[in-house]
N, C-alpha and C. Protein backbone atom coordinates (compact mmCIF):
# COMPACT_ATOMS: atom_id res chain seq x y z
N UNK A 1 64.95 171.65 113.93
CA UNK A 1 65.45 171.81 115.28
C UNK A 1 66.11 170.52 115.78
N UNK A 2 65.24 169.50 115.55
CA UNK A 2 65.98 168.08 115.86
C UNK A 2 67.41 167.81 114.93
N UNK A 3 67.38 168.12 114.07
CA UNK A 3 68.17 167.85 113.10
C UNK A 3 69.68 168.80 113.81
N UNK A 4 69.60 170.06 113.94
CA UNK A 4 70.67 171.23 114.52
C UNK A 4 70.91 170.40 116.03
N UNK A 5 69.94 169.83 117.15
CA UNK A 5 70.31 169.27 118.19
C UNK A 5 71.40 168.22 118.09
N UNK A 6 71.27 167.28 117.11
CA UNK A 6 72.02 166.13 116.65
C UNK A 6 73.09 166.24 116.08
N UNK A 7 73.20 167.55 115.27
CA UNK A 7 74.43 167.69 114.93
C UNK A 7 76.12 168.84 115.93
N UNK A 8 74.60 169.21 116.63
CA UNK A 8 75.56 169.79 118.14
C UNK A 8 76.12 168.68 118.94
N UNK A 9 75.16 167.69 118.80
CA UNK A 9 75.61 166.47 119.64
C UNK A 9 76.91 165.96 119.20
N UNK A 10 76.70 165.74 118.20
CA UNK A 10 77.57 165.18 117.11
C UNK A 10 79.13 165.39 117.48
N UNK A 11 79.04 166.75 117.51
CA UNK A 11 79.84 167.94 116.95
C UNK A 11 80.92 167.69 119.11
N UNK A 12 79.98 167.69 119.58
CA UNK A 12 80.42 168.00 121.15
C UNK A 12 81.18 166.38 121.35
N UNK A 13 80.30 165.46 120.56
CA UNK A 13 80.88 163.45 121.29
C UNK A 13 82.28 164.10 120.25
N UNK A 14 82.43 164.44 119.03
CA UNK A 14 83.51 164.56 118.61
C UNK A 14 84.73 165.15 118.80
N UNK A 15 84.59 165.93 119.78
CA UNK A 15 85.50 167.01 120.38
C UNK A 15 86.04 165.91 121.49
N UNK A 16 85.09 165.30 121.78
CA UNK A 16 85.85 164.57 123.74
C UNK A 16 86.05 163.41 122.85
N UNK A 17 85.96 162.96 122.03
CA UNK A 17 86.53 161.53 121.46
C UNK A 17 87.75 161.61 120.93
N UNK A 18 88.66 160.59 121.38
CA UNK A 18 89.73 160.65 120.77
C UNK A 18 90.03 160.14 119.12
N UNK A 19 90.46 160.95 118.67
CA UNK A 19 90.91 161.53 117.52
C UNK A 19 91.90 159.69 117.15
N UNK A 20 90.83 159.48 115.77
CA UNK A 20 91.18 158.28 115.15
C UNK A 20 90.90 158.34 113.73
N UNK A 21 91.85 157.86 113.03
CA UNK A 21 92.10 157.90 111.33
C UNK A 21 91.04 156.87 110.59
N UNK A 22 90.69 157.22 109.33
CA UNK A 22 89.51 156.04 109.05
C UNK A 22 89.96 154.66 108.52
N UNK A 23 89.59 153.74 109.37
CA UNK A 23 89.99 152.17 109.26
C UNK A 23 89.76 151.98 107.88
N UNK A 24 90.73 150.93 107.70
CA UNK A 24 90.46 150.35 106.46
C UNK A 24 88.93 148.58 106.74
N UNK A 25 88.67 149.17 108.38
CA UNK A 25 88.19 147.86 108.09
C UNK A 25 86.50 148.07 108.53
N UNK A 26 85.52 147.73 107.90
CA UNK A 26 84.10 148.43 108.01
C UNK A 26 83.50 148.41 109.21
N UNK A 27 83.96 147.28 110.40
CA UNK A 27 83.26 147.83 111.81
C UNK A 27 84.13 148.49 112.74
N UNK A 28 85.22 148.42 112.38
CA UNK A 28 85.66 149.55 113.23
C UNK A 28 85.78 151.15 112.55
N UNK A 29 85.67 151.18 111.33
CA UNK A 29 85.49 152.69 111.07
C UNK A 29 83.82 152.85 111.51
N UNK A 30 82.93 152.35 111.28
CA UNK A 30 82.23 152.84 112.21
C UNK A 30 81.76 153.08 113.49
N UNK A 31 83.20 151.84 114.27
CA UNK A 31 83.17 152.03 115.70
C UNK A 31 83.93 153.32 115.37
N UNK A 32 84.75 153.90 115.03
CA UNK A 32 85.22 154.97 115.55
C UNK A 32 84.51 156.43 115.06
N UNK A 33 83.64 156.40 113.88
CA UNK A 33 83.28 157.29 113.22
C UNK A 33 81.54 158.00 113.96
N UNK A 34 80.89 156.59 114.50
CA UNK A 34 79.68 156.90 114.65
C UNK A 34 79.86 157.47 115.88
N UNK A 35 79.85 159.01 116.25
CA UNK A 35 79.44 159.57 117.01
C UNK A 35 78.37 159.88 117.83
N UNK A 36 77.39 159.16 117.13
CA UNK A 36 75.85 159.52 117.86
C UNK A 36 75.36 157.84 118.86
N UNK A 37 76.10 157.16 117.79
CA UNK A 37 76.06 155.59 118.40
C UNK A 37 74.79 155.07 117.74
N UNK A 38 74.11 155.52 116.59
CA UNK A 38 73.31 154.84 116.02
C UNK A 38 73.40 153.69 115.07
N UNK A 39 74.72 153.16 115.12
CA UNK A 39 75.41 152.04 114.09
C UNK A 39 75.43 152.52 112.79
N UNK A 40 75.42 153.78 112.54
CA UNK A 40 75.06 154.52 110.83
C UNK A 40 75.81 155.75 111.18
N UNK A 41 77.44 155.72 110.20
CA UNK A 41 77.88 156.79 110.03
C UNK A 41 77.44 157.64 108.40
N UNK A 42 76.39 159.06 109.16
CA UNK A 42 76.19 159.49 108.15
C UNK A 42 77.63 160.39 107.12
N UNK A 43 77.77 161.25 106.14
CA UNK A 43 78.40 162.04 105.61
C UNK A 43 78.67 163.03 106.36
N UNK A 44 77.72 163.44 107.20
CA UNK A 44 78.12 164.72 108.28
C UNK A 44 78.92 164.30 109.09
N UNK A 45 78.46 163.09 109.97
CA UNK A 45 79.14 162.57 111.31
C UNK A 45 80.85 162.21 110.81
N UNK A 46 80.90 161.67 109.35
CA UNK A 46 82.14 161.52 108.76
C UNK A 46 83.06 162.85 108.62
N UNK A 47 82.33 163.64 108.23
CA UNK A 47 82.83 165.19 107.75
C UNK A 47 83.47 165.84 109.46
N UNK A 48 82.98 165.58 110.33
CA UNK A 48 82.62 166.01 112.00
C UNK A 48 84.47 164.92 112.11
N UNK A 49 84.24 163.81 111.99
CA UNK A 49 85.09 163.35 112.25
C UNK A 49 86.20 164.13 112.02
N UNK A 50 86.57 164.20 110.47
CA UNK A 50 87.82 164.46 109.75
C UNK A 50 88.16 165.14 110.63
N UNK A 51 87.64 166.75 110.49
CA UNK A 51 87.64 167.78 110.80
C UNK A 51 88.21 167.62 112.40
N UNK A 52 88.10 166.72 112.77
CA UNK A 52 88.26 166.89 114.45
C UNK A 52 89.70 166.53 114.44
N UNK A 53 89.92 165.29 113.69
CA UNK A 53 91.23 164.90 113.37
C UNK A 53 92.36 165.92 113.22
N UNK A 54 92.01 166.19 111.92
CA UNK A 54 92.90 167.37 111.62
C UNK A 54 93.22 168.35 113.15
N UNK A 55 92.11 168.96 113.01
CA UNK A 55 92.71 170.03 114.16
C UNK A 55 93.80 169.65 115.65
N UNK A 56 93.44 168.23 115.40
CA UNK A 56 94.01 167.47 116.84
C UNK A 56 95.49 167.16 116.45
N UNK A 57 95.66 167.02 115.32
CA UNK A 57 97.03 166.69 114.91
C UNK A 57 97.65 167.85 114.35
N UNK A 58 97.11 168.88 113.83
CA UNK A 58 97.64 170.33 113.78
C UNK A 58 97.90 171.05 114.79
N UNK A 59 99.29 170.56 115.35
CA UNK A 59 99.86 171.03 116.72
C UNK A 59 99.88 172.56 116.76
N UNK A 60 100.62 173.17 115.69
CA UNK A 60 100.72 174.52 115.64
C UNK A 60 99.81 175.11 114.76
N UNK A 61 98.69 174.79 114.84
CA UNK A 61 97.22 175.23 114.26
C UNK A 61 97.59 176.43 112.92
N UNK A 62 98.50 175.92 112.54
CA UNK A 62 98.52 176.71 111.37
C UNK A 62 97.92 176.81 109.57
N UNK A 63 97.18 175.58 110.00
CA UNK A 63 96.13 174.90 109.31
C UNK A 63 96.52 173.88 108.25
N UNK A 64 97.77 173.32 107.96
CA UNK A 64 98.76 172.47 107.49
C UNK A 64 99.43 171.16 108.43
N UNK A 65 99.23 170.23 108.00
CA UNK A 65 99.86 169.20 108.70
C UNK A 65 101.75 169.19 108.13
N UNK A 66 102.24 169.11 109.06
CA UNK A 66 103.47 168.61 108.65
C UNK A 66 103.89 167.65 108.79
N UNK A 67 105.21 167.02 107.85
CA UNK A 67 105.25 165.36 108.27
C UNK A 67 105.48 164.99 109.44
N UNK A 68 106.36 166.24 110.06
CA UNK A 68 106.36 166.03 111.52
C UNK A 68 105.34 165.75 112.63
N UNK A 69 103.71 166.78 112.34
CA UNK A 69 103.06 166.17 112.74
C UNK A 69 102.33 165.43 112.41
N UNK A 70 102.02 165.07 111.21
CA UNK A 70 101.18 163.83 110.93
C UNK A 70 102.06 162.29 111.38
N UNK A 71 103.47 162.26 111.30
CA UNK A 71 104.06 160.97 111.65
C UNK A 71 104.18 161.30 113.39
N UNK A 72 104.00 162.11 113.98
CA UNK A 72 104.11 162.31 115.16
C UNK A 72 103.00 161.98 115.62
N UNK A 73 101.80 161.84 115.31
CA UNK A 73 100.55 161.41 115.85
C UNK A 73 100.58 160.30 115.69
N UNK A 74 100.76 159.93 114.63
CA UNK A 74 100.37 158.29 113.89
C UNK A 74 101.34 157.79 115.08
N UNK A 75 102.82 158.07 115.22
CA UNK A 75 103.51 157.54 116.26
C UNK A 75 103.26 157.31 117.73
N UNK A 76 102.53 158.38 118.42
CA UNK A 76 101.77 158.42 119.42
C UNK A 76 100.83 157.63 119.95
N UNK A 77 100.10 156.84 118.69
CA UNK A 77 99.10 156.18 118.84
C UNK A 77 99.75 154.57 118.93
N UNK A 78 100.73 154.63 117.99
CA UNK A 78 101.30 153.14 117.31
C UNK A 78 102.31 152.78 118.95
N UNK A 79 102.79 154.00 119.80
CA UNK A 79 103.51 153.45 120.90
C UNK A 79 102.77 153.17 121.90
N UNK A 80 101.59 153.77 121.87
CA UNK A 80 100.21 153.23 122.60
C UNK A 80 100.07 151.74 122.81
N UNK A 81 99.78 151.32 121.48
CA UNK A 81 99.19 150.14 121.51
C UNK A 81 100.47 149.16 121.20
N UNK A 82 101.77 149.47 120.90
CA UNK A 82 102.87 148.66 121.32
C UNK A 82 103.04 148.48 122.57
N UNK A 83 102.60 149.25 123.67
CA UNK A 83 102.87 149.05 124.89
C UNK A 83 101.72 148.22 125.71
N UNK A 84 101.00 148.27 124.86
CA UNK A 84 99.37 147.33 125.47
C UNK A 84 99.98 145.64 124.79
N UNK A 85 100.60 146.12 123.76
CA UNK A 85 100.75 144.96 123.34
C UNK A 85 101.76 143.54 124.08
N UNK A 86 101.36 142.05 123.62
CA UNK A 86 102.28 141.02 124.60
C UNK A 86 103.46 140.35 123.69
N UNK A 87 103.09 141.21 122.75
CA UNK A 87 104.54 140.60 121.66
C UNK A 87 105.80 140.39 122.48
N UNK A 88 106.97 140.29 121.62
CA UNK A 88 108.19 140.06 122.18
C UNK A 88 108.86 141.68 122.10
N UNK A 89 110.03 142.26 122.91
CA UNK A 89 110.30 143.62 122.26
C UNK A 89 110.95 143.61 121.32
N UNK A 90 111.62 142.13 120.62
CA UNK A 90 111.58 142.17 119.45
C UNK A 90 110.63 141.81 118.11
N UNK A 91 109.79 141.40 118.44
CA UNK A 91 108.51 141.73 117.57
C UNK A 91 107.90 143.31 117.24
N UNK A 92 107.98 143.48 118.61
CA UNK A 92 107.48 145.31 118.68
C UNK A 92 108.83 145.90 118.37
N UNK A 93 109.54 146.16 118.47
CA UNK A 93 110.64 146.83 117.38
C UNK A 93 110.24 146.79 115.59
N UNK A 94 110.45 145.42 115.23
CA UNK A 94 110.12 145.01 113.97
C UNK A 94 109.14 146.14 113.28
N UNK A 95 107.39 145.73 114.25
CA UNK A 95 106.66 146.65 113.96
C UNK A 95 106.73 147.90 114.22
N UNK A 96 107.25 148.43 114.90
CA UNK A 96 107.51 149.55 115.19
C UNK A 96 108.12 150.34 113.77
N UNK A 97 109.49 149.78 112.99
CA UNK A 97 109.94 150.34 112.26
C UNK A 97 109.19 150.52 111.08
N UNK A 98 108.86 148.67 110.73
CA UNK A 98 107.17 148.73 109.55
C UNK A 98 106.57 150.16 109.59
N UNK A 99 105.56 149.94 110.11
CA UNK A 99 105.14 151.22 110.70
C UNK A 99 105.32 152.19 110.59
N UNK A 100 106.49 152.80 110.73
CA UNK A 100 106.82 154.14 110.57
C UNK A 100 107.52 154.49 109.28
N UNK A 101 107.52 153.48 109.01
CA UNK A 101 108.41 153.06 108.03
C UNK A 101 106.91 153.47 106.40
N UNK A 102 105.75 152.57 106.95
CA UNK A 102 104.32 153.39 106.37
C UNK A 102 103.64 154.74 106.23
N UNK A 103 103.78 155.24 107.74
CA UNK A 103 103.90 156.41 108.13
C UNK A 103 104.52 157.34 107.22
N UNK A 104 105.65 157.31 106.83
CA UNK A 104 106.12 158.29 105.94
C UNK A 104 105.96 158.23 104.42
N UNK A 105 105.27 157.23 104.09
CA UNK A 105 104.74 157.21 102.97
C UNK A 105 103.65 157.25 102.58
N UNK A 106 103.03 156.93 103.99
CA UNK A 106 101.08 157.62 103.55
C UNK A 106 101.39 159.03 103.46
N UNK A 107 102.45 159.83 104.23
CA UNK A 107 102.61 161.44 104.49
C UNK A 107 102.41 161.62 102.94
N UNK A 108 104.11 160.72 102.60
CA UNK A 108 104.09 161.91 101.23
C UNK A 108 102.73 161.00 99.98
N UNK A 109 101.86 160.17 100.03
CA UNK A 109 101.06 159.90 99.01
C UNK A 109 99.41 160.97 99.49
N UNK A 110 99.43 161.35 100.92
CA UNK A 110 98.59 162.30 101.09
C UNK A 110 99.03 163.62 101.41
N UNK A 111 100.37 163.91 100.91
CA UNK A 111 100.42 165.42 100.39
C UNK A 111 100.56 165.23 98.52
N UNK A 112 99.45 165.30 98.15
CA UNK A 112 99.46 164.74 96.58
C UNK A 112 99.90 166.00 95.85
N UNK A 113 100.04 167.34 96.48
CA UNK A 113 100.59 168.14 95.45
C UNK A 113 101.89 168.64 95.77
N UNK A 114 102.28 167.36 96.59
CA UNK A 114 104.10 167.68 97.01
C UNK A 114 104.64 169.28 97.79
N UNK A 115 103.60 169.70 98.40
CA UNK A 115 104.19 170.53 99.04
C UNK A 115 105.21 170.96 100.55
N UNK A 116 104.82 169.84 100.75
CA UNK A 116 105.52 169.56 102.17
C UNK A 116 104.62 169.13 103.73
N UNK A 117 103.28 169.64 102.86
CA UNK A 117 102.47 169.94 104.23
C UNK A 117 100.87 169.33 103.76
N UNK A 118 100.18 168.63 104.49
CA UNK A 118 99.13 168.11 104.09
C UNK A 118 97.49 169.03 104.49
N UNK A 119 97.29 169.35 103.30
CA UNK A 119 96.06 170.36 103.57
C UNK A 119 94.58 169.94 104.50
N UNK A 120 94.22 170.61 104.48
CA UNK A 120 92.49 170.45 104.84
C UNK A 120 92.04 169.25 103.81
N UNK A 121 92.28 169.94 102.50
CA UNK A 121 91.50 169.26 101.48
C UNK A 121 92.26 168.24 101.24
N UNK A 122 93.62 167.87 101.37
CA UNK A 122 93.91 166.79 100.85
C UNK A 122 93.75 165.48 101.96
N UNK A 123 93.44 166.02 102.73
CA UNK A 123 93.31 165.04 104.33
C UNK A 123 91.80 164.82 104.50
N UNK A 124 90.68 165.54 103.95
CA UNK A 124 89.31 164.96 103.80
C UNK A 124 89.18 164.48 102.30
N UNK A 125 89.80 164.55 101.52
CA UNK A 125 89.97 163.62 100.29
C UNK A 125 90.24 162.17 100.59
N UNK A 126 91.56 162.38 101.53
CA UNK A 126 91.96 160.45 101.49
C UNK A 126 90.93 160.30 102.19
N UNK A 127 90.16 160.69 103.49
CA UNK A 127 89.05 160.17 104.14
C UNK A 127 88.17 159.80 103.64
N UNK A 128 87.72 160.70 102.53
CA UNK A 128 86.11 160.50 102.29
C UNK A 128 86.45 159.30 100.69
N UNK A 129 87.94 158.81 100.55
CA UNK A 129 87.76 157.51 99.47
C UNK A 129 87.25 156.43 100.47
N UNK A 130 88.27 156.66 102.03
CA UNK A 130 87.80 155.59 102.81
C UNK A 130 85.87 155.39 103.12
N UNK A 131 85.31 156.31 103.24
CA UNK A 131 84.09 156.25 103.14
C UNK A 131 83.32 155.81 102.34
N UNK A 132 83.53 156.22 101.01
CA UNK A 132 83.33 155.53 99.75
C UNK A 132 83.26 154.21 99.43
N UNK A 133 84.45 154.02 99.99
CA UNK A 133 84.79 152.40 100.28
C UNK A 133 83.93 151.49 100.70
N UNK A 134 83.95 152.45 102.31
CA UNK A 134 82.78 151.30 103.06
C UNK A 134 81.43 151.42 102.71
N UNK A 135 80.70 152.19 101.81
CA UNK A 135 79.58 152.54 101.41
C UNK A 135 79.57 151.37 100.49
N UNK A 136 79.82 150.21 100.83
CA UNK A 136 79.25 149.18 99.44
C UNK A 136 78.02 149.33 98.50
N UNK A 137 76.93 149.78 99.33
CA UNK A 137 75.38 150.10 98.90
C UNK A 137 75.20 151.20 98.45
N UNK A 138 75.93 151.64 98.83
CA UNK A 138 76.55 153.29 98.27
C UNK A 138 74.87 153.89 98.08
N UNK A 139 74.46 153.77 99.68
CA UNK A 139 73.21 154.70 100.16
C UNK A 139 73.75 155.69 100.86
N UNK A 140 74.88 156.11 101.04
CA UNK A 140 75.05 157.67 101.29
C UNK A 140 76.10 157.57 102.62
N UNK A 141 75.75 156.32 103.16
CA UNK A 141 75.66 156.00 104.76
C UNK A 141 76.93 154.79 104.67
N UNK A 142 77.51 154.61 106.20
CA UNK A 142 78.25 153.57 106.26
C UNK A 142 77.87 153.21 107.67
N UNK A 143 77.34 151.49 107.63
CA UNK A 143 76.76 150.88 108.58
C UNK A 143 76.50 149.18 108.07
N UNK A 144 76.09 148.66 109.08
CA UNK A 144 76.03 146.81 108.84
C UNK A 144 75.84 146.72 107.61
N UNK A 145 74.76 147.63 106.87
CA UNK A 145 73.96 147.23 105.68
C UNK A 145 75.00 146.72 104.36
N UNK A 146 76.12 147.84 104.90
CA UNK A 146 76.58 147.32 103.65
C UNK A 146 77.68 146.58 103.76
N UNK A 147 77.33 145.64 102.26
CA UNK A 147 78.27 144.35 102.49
C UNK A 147 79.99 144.34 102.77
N UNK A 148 80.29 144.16 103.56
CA UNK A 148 81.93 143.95 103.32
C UNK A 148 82.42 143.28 102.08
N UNK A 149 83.31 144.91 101.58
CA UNK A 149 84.46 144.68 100.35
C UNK A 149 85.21 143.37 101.10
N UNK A 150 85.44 142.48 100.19
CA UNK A 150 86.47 141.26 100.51
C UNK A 150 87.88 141.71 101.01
N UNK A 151 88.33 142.94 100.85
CA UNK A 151 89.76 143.28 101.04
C UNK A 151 89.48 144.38 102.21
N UNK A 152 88.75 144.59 102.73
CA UNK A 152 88.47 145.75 103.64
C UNK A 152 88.26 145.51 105.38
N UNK A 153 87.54 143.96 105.42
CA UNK A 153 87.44 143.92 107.06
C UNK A 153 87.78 142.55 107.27
C-alpha cells in the first residue's frame, strides 16, 4: 500500500513538473529526476520521468516524436534560458545556432532506425544509458552515493 501511495505520488509531482531531458551531469539529473525529493532517483521515478517527457513533447499525441517536435521543445527551453541569460546577443546568437545546430543531430542519432520519428522505445533507450551512466555503483539507484564519472558533472 505504501509502496502504490509513492508511486501515485510520484506519478502526480511528475505530471506538474516541468518536463526536462536527462542531464549529462549527476546532480542535476537528479535534481530534475527525483520526484519524491528523497535525493535517490529510483528506476521507476526514472521510468515516470521519461514517460512524462515524451508525452509533453508529443504535441500531436500520436505517439511518435517528430524532428519538428523534438527540436521544437529542445528550442523552447534553449530560448528560455537565452533570455535569462547576460551574455552579449551576440554570444546568444552563436549559442543559439550551436545548439540547434546539436539539436538536429541528437534527433537523427535518437531515431536509430532512421525512420523519421523518434519512438517510445527509442527515447527511453537514450534515457535509461543516461541512467546507467550515473549509476557508478550501479546499485540500481542514482544519488550522492555514486561517484562522479570524471566526464559527467
Amino acid at each position: 500500500m505504501i509502496r502504490n501511495t509513492l508511486i501515485l505520488a510520484a506519478v502526480l509531482a511528475a505530471v506538474s513538473a516541468p518536463a526536462l531531458a536527462a542531464s549529462h551531469a549527476r546532480d542535476t539529473f537528479i535534481k530534475e529526476q527525483d520526484v519524491n525529493g528523497d535525493g535517490v532517483v529510483t528506476k521507476e521515478e526514472f521510468v515516470i520521468t521519461r514517460d512524462q517527457l515524451f508525452k509533453a513533447i508529443d504535441a500531436d499525441k500520436n505517439g511518435v516524436l517528430s524532428k519538428e517536435e523534438y527540436v521544437g521543445e529542445f528550442k523552447g527551453r534553449l530560448e528560455k534560458r537565452l533570455a535569462a541569460s547576460t551574455e552579449t546577443a551576440e554570444k546568444k546568437e552563436e549559442e543559439r545556432v550551436r545548439q540547434m545546430r546539436q539539436a538536429d543531430v541528437r534527433f537523427g542519432v535518437l531515431d536509430s532506425d532512421k525512420s523519421g520519428g523518434i519512438t517510445p522505445a527509442e527515447f527511453a533507450y537514450s534515457g535509461w544509458r543516461m541512467f546507467v551512466t550515473h549509476d557508478t555503483n550501479k546499485d540500481g539507484t542514482v544519488s550522492a552515493a555514486d561517484p562522479v564519472a570524471a566526464d559527467t558533472n
